[in-house]
PDB file of N, CA and C in Angstrom:
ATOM      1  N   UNK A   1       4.589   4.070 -25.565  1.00  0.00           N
ATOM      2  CA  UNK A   1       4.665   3.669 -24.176  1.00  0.00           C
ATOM      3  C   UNK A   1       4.882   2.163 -24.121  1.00  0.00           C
ATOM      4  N   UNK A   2       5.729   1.529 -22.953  1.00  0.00           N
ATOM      5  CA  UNK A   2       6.058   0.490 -23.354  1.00  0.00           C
ATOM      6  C   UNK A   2       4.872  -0.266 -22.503  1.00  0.00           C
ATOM      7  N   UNK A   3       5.212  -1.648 -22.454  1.00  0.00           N
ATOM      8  CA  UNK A   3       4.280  -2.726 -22.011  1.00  0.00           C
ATOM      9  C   UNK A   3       4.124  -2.476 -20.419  1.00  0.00           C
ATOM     10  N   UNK A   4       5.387  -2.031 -19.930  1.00  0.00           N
ATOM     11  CA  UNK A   4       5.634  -1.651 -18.312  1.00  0.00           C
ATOM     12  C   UNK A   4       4.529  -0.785 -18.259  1.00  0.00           C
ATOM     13  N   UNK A   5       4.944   0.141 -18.588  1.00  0.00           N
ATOM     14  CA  UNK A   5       4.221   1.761 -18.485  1.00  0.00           C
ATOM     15  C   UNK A   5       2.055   1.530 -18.308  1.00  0.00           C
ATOM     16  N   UNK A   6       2.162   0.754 -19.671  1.00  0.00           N
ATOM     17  CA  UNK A   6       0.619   0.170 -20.121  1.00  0.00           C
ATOM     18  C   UNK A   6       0.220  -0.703 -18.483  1.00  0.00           C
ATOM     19  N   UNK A   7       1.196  -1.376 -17.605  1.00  0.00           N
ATOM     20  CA  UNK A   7       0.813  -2.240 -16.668  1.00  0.00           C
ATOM     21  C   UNK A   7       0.999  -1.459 -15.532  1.00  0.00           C
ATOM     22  N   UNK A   8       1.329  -0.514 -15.205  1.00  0.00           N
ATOM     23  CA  UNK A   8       1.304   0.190 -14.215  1.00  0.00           C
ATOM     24  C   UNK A   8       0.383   1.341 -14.159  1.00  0.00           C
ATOM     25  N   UNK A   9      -0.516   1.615 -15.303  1.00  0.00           N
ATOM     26  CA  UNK A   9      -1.521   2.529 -15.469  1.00  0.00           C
ATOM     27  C   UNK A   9      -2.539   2.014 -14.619  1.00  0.00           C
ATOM     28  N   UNK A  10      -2.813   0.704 -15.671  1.00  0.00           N
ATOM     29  CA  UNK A  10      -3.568  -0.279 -15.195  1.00  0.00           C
ATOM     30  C   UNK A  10      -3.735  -1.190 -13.577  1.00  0.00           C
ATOM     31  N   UNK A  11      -2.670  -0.942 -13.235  1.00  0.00           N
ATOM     32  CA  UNK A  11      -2.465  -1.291 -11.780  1.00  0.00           C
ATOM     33  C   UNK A  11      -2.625  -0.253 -11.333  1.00  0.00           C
ATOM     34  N   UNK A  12      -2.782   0.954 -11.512  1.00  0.00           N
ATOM     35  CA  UNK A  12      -3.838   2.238 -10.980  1.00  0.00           C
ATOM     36  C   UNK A  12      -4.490   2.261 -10.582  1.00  0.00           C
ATOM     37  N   UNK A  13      -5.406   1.802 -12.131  1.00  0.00           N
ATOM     38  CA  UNK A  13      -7.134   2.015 -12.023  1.00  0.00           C
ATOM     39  C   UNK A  13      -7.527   0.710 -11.623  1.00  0.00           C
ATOM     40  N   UNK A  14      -7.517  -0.145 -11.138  1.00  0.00           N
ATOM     41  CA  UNK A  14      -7.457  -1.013 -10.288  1.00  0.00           C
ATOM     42  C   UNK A  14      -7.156  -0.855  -8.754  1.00  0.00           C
ATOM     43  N   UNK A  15      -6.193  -0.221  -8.714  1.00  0.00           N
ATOM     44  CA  UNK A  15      -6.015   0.156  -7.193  1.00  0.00           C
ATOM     45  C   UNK A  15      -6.440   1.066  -6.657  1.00  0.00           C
ATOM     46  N   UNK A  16      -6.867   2.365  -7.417  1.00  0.00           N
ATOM     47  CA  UNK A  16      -7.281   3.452  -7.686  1.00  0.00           C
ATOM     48  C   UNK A  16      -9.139   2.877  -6.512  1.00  0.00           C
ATOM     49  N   UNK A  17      -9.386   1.775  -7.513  1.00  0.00           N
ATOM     50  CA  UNK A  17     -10.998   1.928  -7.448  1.00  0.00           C
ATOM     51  C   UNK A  17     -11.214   0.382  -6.449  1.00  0.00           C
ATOM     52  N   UNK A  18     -10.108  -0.157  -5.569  1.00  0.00           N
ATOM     53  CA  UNK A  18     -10.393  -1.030  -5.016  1.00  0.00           C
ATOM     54  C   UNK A  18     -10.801  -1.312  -3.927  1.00  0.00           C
ATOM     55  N   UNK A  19     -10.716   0.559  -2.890  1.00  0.00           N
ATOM     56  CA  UNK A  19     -11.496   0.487  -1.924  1.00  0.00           C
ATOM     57  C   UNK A  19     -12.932   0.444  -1.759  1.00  0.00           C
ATOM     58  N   UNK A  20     -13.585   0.420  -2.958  1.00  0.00           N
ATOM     59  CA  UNK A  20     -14.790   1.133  -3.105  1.00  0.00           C
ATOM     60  C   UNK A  20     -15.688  -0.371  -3.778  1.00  0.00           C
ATOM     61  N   UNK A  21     -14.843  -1.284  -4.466  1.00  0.00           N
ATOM     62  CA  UNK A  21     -15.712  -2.188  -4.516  1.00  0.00           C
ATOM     63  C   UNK A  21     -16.124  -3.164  -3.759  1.00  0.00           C
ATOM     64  N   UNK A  22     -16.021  -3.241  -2.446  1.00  0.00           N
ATOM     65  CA  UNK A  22     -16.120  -4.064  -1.441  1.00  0.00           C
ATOM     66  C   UNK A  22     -16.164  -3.439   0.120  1.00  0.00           C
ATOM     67  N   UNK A  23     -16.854  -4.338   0.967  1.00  0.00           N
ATOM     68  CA  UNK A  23     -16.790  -3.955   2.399  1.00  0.00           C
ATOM     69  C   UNK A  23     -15.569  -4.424   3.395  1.00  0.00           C
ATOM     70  N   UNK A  24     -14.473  -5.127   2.643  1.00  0.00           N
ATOM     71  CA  UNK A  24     -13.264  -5.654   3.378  1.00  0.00           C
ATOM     72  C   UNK A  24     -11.973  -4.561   3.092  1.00  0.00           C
ATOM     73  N   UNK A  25     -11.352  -4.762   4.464  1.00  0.00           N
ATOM     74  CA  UNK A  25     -10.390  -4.281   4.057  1.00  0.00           C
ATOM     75  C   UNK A  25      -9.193  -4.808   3.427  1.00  0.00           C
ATOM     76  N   UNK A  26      -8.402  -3.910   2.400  1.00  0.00           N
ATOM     77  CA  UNK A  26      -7.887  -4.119   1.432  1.00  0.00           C
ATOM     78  C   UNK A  26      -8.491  -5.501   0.710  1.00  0.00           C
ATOM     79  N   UNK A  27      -9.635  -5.327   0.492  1.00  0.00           N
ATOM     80  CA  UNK A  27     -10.153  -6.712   0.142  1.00  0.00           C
ATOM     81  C   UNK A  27     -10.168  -8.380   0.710  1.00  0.00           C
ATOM     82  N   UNK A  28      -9.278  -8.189   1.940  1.00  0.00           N
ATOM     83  CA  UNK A  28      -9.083  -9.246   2.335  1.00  0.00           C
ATOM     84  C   UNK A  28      -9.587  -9.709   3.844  1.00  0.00           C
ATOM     85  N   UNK A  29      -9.642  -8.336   5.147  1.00  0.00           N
ATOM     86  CA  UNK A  29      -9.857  -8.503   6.181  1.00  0.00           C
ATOM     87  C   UNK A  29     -11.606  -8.088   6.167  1.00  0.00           C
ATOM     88  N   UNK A  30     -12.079  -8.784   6.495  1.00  0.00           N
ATOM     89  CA  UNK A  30     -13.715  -8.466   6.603  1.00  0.00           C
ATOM     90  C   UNK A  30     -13.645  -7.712   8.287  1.00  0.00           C
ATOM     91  N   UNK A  31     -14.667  -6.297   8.349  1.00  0.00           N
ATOM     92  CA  UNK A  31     -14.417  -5.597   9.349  1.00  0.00           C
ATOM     93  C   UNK A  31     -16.098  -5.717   9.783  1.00  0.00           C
ATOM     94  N   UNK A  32     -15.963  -5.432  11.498  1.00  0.00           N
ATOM     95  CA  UNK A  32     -17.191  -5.841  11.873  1.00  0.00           C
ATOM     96  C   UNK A  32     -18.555  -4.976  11.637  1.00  0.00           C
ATOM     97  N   UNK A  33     -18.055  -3.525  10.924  1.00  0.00           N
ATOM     98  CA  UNK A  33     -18.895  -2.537  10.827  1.00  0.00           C
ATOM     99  C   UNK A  33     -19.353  -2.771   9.283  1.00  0.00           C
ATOM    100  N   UNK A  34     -20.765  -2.985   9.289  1.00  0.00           N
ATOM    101  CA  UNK A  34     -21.662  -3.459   8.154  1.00  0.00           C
ATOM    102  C   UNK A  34     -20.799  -2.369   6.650  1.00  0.00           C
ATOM    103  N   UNK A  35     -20.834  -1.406   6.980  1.00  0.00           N
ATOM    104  CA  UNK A  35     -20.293  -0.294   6.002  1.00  0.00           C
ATOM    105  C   UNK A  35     -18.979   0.118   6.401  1.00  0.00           C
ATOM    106  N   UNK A  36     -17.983  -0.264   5.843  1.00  0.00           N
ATOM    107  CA  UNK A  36     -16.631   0.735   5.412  1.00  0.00           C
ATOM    108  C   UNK A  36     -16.892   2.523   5.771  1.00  0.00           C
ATOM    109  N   UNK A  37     -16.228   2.902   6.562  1.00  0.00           N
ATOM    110  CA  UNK A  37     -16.640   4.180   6.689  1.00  0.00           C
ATOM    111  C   UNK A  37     -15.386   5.369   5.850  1.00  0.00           C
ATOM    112  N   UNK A  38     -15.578   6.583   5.356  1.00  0.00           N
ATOM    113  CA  UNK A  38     -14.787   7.228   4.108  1.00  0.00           C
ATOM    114  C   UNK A  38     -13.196   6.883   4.928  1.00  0.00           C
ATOM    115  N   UNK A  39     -12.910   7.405   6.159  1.00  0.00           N
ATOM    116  CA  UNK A  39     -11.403   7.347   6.500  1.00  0.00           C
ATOM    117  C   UNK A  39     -10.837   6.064   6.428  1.00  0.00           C
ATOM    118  N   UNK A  40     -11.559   4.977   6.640  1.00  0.00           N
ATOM    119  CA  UNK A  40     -10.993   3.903   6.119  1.00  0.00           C
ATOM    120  C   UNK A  40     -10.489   3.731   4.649  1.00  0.00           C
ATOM    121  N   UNK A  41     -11.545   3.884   3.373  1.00  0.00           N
ATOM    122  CA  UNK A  41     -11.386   4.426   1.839  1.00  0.00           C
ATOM    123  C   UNK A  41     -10.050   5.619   2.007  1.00  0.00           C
ATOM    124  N   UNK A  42     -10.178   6.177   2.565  1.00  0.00           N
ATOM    125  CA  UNK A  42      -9.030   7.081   2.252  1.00  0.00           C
ATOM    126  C   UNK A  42      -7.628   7.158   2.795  1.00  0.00           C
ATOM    127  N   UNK A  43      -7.572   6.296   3.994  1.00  0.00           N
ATOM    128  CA  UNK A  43      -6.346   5.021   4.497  1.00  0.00           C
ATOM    129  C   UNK A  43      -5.755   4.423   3.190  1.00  0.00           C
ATOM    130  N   UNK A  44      -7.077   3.711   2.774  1.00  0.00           N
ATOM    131  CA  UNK A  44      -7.032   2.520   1.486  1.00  0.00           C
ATOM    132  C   UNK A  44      -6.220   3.008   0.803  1.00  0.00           C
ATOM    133  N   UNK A  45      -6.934   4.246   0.490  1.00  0.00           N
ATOM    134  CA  UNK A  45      -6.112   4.548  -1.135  1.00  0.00           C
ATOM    135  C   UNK A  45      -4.936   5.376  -0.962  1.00  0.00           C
ATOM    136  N   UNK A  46      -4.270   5.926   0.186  1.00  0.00           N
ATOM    137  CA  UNK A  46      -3.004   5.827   0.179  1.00  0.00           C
ATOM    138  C   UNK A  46      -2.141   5.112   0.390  1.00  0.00           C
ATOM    139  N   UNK A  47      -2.178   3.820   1.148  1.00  0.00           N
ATOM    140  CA  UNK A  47      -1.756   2.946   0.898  1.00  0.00           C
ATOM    141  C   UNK A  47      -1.882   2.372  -0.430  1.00  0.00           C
ATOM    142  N   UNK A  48      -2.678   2.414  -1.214  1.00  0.00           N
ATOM    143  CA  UNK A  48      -2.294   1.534  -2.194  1.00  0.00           C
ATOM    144  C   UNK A  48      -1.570   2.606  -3.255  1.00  0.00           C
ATOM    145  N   UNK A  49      -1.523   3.935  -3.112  1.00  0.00           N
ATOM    146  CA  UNK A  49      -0.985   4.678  -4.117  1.00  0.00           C
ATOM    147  C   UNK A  49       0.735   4.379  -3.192  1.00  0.00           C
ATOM    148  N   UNK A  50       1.156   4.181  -2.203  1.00  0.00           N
ATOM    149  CA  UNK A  50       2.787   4.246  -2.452  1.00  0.00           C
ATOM    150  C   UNK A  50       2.841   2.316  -3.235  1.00  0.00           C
ATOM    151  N   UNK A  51       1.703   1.624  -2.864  1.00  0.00           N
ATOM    152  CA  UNK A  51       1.974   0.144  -3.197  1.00  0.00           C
ATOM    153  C   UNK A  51       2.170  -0.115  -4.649  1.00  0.00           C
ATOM    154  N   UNK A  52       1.602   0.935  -5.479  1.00  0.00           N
ATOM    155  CA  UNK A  52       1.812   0.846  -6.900  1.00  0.00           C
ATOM    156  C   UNK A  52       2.967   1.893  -7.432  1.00  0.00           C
ATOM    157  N   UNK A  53       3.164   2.507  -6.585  1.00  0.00           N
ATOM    158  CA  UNK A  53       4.195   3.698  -6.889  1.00  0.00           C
ATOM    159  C   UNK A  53       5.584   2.680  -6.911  1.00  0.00           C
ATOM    160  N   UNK A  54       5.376   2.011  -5.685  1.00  0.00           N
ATOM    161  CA  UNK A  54       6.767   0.732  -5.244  1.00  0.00           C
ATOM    162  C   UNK A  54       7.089   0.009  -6.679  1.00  0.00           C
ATOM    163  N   UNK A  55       5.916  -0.911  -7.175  1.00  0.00           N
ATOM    164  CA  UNK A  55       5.652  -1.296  -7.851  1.00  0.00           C
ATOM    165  C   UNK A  55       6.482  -0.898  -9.341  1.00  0.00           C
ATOM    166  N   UNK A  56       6.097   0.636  -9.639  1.00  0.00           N
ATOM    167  CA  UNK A  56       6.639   1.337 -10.626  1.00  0.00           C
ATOM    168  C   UNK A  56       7.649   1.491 -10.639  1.00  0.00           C
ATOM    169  N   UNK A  57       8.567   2.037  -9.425  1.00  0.00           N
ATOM    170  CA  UNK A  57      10.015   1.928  -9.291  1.00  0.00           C
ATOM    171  C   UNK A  57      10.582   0.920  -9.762  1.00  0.00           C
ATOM    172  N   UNK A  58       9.816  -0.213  -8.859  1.00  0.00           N
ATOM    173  CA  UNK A  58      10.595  -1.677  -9.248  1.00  0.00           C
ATOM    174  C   UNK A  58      10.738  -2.009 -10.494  1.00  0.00           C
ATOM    175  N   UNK A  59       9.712  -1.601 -11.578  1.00  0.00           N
ATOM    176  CA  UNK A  59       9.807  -1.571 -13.010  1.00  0.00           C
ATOM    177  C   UNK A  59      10.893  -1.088 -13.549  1.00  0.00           C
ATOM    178  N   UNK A  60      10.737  -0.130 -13.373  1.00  0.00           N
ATOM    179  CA  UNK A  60      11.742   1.287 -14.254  1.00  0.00           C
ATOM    180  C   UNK A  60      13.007   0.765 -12.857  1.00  0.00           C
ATOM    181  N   UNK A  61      13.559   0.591 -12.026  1.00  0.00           N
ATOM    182  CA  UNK A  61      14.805   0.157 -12.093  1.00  0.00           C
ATOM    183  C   UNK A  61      15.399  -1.077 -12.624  1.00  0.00           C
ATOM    184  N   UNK A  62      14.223  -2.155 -12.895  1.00  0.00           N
ATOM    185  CA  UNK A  62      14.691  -3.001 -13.690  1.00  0.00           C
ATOM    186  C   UNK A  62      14.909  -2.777 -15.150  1.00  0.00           C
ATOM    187  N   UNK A  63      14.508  -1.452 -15.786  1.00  0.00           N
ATOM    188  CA  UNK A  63      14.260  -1.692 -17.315  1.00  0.00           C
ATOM    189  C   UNK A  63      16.184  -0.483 -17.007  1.00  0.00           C
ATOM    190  N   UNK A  64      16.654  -0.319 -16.028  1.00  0.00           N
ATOM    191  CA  UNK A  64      18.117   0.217 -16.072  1.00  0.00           C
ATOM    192  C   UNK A  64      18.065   1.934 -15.813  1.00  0.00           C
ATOM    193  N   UNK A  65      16.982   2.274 -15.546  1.00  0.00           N
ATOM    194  CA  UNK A  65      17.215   3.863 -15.913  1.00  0.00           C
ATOM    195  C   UNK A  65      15.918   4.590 -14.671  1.00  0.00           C
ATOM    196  N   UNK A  66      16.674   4.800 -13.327  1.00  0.00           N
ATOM    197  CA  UNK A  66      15.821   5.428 -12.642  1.00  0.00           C
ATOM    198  C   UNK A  66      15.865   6.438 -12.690  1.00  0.00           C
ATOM    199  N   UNK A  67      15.174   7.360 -12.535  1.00  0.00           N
ATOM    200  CA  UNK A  67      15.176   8.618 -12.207  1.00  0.00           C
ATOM    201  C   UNK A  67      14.604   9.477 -11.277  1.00  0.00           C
ATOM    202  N   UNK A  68      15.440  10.347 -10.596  1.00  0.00           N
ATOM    203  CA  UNK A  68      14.894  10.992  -9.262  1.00  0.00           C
ATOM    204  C   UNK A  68      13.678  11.771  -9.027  1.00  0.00           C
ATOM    205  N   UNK A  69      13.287  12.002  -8.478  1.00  0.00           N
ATOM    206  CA  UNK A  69      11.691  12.515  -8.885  1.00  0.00           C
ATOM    207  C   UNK A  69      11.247  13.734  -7.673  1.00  0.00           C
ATOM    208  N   UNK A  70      10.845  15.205  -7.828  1.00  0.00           N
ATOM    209  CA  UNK A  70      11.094  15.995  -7.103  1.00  0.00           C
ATOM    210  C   UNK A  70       9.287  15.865  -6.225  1.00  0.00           C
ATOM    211  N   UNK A  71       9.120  17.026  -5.659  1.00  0.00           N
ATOM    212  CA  UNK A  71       7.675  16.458  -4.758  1.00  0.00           C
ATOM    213  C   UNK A  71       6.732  16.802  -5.939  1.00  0.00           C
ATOM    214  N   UNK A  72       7.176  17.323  -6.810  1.00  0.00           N
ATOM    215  CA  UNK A  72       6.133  17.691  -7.962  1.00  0.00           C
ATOM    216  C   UNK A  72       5.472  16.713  -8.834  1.00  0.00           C
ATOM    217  N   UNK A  73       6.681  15.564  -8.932  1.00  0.00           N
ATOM    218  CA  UNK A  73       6.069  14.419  -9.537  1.00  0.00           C
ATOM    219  C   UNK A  73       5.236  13.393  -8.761  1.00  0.00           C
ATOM    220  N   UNK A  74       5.263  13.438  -7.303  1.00  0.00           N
ATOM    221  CA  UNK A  74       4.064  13.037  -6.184  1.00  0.00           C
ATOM    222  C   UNK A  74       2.819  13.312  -6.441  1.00  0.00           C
ATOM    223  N   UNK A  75       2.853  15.004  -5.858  1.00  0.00           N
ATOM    224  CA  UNK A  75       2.025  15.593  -6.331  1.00  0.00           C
ATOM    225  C   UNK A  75       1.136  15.381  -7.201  1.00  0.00           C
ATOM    226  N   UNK A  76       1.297  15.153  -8.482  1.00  0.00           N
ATOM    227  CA  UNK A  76       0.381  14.609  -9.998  1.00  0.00           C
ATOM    228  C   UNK A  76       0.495  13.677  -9.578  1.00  0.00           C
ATOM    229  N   UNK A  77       1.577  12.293  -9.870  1.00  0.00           N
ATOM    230  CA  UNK A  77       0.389  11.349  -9.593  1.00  0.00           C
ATOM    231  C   UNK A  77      -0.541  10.926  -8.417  1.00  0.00           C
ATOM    232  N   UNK A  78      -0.507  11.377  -7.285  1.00  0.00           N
ATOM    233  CA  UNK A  78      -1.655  10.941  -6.497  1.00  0.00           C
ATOM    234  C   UNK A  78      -2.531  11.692  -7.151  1.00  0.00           C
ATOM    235  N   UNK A  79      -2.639  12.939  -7.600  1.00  0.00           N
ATOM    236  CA  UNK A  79      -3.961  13.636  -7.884  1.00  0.00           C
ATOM    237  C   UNK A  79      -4.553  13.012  -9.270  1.00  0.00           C
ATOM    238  N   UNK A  80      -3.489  12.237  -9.881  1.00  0.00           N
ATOM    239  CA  UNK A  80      -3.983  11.362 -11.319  1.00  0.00           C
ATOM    240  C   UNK A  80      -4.646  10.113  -9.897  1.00  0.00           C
ATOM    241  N   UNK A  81      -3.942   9.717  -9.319  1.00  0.00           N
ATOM    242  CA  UNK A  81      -4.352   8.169  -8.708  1.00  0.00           C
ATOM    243  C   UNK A  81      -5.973   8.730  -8.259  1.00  0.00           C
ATOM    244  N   UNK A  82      -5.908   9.652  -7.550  1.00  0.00           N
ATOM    245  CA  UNK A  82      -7.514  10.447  -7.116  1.00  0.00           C
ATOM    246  C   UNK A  82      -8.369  10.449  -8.167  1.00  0.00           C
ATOM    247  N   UNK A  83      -8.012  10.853  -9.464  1.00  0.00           N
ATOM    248  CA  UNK A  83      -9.078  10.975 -10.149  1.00  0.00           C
ATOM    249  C   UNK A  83      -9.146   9.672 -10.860  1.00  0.00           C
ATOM    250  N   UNK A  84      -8.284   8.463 -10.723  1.00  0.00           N
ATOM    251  CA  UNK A  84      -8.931   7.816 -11.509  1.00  0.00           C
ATOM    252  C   UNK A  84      -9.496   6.620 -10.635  1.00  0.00           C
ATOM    253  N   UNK A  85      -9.964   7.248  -9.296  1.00  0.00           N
ATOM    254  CA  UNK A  85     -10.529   6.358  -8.428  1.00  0.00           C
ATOM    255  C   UNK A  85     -12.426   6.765  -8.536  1.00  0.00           C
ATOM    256  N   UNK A  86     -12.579   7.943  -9.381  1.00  0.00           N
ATOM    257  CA  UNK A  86     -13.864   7.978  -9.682  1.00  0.00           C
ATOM    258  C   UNK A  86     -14.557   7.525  -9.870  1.00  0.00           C
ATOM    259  N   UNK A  87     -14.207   6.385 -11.004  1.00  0.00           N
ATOM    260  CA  UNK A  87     -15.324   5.443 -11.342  1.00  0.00           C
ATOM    261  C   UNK A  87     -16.243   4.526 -10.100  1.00  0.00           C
ATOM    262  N   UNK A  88     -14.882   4.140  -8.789  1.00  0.00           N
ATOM    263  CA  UNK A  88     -15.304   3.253  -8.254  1.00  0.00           C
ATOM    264  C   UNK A  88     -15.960   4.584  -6.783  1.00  0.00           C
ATOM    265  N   UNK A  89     -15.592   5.464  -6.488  1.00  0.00           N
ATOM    266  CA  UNK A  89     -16.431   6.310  -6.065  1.00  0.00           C
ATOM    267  C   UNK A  89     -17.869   6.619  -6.538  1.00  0.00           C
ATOM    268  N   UNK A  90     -17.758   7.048  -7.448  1.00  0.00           N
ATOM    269  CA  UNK A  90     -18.927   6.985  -8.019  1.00  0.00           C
ATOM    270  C   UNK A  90     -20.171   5.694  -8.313  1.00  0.00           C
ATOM    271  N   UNK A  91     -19.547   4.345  -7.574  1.00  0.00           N
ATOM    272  CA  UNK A  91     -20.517   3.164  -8.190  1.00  0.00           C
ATOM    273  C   UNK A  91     -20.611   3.521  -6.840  1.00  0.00           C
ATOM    274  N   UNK A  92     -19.617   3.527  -5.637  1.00  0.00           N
ATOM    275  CA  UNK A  92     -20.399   3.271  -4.329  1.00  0.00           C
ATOM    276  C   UNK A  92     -21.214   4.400  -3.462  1.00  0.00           C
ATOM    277  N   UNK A  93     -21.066   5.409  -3.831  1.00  0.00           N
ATOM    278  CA  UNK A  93     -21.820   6.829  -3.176  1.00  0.00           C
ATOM    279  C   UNK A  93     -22.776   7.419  -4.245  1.00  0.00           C
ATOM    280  N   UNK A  94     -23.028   7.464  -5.301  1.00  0.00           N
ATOM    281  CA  UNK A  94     -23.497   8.112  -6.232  1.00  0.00           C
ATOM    282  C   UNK A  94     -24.696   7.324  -6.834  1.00  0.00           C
ATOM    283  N   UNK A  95     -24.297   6.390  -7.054  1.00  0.00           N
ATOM    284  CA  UNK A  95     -25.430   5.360  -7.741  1.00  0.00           C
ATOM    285  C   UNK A  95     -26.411   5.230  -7.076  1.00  0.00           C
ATOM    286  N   UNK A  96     -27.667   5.476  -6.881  1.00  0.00           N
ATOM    287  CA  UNK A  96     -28.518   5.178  -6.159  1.00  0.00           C
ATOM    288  C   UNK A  96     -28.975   3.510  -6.208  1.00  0.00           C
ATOM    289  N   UNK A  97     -29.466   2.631  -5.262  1.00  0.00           N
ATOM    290  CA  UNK A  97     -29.713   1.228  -5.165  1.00  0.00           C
ATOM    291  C   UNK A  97     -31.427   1.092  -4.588  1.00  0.00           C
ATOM    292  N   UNK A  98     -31.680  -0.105  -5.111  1.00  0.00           N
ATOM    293  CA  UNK A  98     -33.069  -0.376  -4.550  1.00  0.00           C
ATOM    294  C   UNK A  98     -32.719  -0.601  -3.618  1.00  0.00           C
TER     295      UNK A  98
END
């Protein structure tokens, strides 16, 4: 796998888990409700799954060789982008806090 491929995983699981580490949106707009509520998180993370999907295109048409992609290849990766948003699901609903 090349260096692209390795940086767009990684810009995943990063984006994957970025609604969940913070109370702003997309990390940047602070909202007046103390807690982020789930439809906001789940706004988040489709937006950020076409923002890295963009991302990927832009790769792979620069490396010369796009290729068309049917709804099947959607399909998997959001449900890869879903699962690898676990970790950061799991720190903010699961973990119990003092």
């Amino acid at each position: 796998m090349s260096a692209a491929g390795w940086f767009i995983v990684l810009l995943a699981l990063v984006g994957a888990n970025l609604p969940f580490v913070n109370q702003r949106l997309f990390c940047v707009v602070p909202l007046k409700a103390a807690k982020k509520s789930g439809w906001i998180r789940i706004a988040e993370i489709i937006v950020l799954y076409f923002v890295v999907g963009a991302l990927g295109f832009m790769l792979e048409a620069r490396a010369g060789n796009r290729f068309e992609q049917g709804w099947q290849f959607y399909a998997v990766t959001f449900s890869l982008f879903l699962v690898l948003a676990f970790p950061g699901f799991t720190f903010q609903y699961l973990v119990k806090r003092r």
